[in-house]
C-alpha atoms as a PDB file:
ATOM      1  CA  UNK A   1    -182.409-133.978-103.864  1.00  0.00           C
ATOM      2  CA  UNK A   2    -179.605-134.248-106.366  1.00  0.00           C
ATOM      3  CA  UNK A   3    -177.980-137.408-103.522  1.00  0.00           C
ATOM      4  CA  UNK A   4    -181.374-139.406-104.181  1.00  0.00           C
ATOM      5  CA  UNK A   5    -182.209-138.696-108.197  1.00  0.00           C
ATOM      6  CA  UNK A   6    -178.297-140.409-108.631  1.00  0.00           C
ATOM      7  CA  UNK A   7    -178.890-142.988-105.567  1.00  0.00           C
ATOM      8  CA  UNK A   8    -182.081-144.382-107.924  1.00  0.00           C
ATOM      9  CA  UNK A   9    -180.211-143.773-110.937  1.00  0.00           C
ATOM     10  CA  UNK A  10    -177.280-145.907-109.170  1.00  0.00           C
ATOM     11  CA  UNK A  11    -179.795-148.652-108.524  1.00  0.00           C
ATOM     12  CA  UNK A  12    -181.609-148.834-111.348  1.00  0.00           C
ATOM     13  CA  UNK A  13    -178.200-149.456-113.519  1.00  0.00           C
ATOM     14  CA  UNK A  14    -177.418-152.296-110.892  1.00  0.00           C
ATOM     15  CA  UNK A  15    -181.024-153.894-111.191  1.00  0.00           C
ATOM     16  CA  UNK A  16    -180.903-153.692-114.981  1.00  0.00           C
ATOM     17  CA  UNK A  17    -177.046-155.188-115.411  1.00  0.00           C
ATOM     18  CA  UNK A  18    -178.082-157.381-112.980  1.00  0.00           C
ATOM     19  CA  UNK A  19    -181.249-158.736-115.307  1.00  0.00           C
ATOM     20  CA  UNK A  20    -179.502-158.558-118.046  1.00  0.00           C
ATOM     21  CA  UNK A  21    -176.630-160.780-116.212  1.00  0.00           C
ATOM     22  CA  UNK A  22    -178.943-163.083-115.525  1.00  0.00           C
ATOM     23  CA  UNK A  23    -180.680-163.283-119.675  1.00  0.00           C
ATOM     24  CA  UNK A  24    -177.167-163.728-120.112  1.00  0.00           C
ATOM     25  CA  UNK A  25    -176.177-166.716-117.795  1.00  0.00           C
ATOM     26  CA  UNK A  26    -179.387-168.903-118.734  1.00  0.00           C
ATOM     27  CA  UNK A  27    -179.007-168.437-122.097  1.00  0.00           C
ATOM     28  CA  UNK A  28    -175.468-169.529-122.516  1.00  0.00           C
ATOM     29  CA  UNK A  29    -175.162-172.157-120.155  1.00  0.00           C
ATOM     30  CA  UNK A  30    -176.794-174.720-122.415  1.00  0.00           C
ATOM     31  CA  UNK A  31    -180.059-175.185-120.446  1.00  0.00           C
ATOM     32  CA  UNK A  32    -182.485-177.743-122.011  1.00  0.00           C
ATOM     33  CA  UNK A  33    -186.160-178.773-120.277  1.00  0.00           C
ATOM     34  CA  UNK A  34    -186.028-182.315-119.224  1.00  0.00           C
ATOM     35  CA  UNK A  35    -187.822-184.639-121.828  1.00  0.00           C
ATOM     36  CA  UNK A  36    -191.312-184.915-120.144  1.00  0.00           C
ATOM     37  CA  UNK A  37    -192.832-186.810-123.232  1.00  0.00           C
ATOM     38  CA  UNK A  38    -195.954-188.696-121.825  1.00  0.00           C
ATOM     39  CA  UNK A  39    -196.696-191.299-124.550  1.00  0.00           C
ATOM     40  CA  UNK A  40    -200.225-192.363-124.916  1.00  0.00           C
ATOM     41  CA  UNK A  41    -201.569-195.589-123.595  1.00  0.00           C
ATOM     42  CA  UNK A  42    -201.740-196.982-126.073  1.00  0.00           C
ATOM     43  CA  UNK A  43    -197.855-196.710-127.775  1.00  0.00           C
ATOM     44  CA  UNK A  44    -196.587-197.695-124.323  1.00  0.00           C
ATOM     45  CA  UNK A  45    -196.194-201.009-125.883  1.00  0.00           C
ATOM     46  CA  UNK A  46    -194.666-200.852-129.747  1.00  0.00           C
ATOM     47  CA  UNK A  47    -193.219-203.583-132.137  1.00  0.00           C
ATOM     48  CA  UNK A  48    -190.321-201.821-133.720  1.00  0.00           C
ATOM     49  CA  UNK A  49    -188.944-202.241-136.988  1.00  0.00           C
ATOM     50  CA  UNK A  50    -187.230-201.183-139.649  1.00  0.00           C
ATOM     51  CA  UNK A  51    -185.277-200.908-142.779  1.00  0.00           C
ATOM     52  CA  UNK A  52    -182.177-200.960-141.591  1.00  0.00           C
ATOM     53  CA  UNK A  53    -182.138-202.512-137.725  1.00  0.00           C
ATOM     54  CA  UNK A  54    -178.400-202.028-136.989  1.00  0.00           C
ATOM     55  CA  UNK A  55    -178.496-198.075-138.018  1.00  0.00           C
ATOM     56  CA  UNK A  56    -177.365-196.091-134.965  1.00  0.00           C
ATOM     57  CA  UNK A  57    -180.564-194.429-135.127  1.00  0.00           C
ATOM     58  CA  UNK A  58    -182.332-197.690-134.561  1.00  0.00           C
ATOM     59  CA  UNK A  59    -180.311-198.647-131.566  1.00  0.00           C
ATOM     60  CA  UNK A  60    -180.818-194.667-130.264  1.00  0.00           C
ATOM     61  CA  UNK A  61    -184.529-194.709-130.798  1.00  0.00           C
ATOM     62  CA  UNK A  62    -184.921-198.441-129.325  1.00  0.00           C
ATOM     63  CA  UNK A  63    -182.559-197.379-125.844  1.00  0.00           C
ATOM     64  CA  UNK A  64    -184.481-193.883-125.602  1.00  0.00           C
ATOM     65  CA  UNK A  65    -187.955-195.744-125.692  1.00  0.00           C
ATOM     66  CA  UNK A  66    -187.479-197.734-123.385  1.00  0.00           C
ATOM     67  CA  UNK A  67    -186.009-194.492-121.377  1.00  0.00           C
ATOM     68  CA  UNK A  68    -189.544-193.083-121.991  1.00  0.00           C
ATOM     69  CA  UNK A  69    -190.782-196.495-119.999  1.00  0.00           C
ATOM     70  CA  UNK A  70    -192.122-198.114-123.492  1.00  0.00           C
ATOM     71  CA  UNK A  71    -191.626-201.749-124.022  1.00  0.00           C
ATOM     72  CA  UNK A  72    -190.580-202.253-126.968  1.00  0.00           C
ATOM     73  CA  UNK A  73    -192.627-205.988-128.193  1.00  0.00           C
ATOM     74  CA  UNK A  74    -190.531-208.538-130.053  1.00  0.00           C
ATOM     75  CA  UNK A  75    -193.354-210.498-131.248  1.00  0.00           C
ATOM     76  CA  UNK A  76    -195.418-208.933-134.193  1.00  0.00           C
ATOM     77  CA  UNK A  77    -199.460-208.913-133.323  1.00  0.00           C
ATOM     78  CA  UNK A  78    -202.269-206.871-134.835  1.00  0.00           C
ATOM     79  CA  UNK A  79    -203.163-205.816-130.942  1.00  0.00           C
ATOM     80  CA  UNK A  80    -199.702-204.175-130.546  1.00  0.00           C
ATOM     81  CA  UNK A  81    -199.185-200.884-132.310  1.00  0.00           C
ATOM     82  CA  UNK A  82    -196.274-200.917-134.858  1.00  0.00           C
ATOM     83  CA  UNK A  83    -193.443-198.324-135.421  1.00  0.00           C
ATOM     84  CA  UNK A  84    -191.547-198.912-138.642  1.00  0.00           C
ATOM     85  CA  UNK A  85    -188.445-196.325-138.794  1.00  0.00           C
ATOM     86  CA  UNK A  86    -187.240-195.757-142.652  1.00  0.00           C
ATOM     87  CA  UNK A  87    -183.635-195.172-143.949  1.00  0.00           C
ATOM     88  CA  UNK A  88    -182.477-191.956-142.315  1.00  0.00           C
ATOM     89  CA  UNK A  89    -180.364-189.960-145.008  1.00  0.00           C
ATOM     90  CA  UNK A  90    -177.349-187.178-144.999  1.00  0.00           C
ATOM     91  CA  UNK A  91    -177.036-184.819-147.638  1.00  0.00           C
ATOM     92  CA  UNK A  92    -175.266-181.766-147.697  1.00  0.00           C
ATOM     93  CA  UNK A  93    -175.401-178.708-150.221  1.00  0.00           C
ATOM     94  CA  UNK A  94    -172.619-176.619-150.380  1.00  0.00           C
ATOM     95  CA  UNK A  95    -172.643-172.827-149.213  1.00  0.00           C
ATOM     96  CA  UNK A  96    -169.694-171.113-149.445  1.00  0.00           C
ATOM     97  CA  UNK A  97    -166.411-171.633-151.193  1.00  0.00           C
ATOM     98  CA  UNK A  98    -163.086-170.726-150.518  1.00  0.00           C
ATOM     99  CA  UNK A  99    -160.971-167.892-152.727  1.00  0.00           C
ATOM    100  CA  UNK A 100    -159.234-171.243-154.363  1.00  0.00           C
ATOM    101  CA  UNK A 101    -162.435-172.746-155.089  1.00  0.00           C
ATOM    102  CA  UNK A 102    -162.484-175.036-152.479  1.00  0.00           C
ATOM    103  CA  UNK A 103    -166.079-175.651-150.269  1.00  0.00           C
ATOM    104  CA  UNK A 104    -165.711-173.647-147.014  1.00  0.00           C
ATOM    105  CA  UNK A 105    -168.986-174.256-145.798  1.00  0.00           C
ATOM    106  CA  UNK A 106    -171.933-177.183-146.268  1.00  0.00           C
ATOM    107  CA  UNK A 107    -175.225-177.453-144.980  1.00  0.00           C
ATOM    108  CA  UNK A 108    -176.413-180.522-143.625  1.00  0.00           C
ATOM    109  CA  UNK A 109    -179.566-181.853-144.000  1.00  0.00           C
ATOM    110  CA  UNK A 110    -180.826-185.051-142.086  1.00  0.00           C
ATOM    111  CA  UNK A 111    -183.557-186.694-142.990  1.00  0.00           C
ATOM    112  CA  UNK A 112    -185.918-189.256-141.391  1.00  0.00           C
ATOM    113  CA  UNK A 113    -189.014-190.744-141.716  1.00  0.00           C
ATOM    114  CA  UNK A 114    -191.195-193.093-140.056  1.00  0.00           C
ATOM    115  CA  UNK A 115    -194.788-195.143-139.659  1.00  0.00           C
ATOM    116  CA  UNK A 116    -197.122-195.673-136.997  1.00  0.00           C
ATOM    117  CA  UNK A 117    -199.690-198.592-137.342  1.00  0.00           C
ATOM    118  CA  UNK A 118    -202.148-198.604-134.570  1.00  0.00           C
ATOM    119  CA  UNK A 119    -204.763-201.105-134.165  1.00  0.00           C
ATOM    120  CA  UNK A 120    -207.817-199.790-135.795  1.00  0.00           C
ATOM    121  CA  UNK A 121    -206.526-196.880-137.355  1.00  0.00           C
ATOM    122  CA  UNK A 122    -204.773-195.980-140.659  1.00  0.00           C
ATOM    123  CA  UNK A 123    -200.997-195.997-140.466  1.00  0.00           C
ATOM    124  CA  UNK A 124    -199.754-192.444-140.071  1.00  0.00           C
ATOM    125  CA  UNK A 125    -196.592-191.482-142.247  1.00  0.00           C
ATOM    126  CA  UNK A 126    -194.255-188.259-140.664  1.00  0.00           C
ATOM    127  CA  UNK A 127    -190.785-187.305-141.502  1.00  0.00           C
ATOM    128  CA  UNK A 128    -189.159-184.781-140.754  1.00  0.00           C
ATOM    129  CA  UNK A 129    -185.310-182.858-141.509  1.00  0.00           C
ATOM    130  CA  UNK A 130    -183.153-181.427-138.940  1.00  0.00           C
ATOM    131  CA  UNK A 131    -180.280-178.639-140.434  1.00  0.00           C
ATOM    132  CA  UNK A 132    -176.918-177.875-139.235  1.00  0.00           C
ATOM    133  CA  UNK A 133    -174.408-175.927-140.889  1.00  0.00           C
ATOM    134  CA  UNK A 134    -170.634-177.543-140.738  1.00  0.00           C
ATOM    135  CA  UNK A 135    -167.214-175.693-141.353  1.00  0.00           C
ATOM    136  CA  UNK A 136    -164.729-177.576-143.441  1.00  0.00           C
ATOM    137  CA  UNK A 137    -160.992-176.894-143.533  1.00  0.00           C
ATOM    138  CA  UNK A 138    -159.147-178.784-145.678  1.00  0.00           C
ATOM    139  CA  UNK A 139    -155.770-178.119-143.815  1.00  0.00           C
ATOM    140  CA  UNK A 140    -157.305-180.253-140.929  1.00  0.00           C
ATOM    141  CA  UNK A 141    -159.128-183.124-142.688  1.00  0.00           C
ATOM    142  CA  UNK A 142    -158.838-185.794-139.751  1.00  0.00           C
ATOM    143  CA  UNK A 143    -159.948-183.282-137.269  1.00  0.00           C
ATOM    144  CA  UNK A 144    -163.189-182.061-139.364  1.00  0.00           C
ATOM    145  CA  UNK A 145    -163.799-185.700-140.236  1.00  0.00           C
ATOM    146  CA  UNK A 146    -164.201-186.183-136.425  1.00  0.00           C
ATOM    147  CA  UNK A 147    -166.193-182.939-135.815  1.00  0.00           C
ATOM    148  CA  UNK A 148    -168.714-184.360-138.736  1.00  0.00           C
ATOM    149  CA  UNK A 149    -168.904-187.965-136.656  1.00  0.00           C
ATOM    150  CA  UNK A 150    -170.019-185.858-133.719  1.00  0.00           C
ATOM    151  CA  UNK A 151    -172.345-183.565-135.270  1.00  0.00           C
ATOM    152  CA  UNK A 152    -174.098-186.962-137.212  1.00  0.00           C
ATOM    153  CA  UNK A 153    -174.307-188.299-134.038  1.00  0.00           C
ATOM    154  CA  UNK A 154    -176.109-185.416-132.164  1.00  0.00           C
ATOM    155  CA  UNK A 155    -178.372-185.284-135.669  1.00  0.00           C
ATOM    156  CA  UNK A 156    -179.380-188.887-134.566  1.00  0.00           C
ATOM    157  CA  UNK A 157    -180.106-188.265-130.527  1.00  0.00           C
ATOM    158  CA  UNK A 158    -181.955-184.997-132.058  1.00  0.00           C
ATOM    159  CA  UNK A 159    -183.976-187.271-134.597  1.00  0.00           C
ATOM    160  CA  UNK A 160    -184.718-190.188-131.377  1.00  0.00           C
ATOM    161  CA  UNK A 161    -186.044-187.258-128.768  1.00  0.00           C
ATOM    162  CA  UNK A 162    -188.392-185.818-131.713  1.00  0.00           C
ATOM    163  CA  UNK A 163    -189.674-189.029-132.976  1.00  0.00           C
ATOM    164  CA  UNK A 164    -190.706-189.635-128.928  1.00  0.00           C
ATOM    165  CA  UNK A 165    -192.139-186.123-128.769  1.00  0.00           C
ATOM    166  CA  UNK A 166    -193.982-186.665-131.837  1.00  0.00           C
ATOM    167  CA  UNK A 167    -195.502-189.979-130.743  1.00  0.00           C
ATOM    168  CA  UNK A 168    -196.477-188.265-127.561  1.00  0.00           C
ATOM    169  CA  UNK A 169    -198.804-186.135-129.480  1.00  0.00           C
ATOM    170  CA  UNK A 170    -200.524-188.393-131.633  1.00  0.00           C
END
């Protein structure tokens, strides 16, 4: 009796390290769900515009549309739904300081915004602002100067993949 109460004990620590294992592995491995934006019918054709046509958000929203098997329209027509992308905008607010006084830590705040004219239908307006936080070290300027290219950078895929998702739900 005493052989099967620590035999169940036994496996009931293996099936719970083992779940717990597995919480582990899929949540650290950086899983993501495929982008399975369906756009409506009517957005799979778009004129795009905007303010500023050779921002690297342009070029990322234009290349991730077509991705998402829009065809992006050239010509300007009143039959062709329009999407006009604003400036996109970086500010950061500072959140901690060092001992000497010097920032130790920003927050960054991305901002973009964006119209959608459809053809008998009033425009709709959305924006939206995606946060990060971002170390700085002064001792290793070049490096953190990098580190902020990168993290602008995956600000703007993150901006291009929720603009799609967005239009997908209109």
């Amino acid at each position: 009796m005493w052989l099967q109460t620590k035999m169940r004990l036994s496996r009931s620590i293996k099936h719970g390290l083992a779940f717990l294992l597995a919480c582990v592995l899929l949540s650290g491995c950086g899983f993501h769900l495929k982008q399975a934006s369906y756009l409506p019918l009517d957005l799979r054709t778009l004129h795009l515009t905007g303010d500023d046509r050779k921002s690297d958000l342009f070029s990322l929203l234009r290349k991730d549309l077509t991705a998402s098997q829009v065809t992006i329209s050239e010509n300007r027509s009143k039959q062709i739904p329009e999407l006009h992308l604003y400036r996109d905008s970086l500010t950061r607010q500072t959140l901690s300081l060092f001992k000497n006084g010097q920032v130790a830590q920003y927050e960054l705040a991305y901002s973009v915004s964006y119209r959608v004219t459809r053809p008998g239908r009033d425009p709709v307006d959305k924006g939206f602002e995606i946060y990060r936080n971002y170390q700085d070290d002064p001792d290793n300027a070049l490096a953190k100067a990098k580190e902020l290219d990168i993290i602008l950078n995956e600000l703007r895929q993150q901006a291009s993949k929720r603009i799609i998702r967005e239009l997908s739900q209109l």
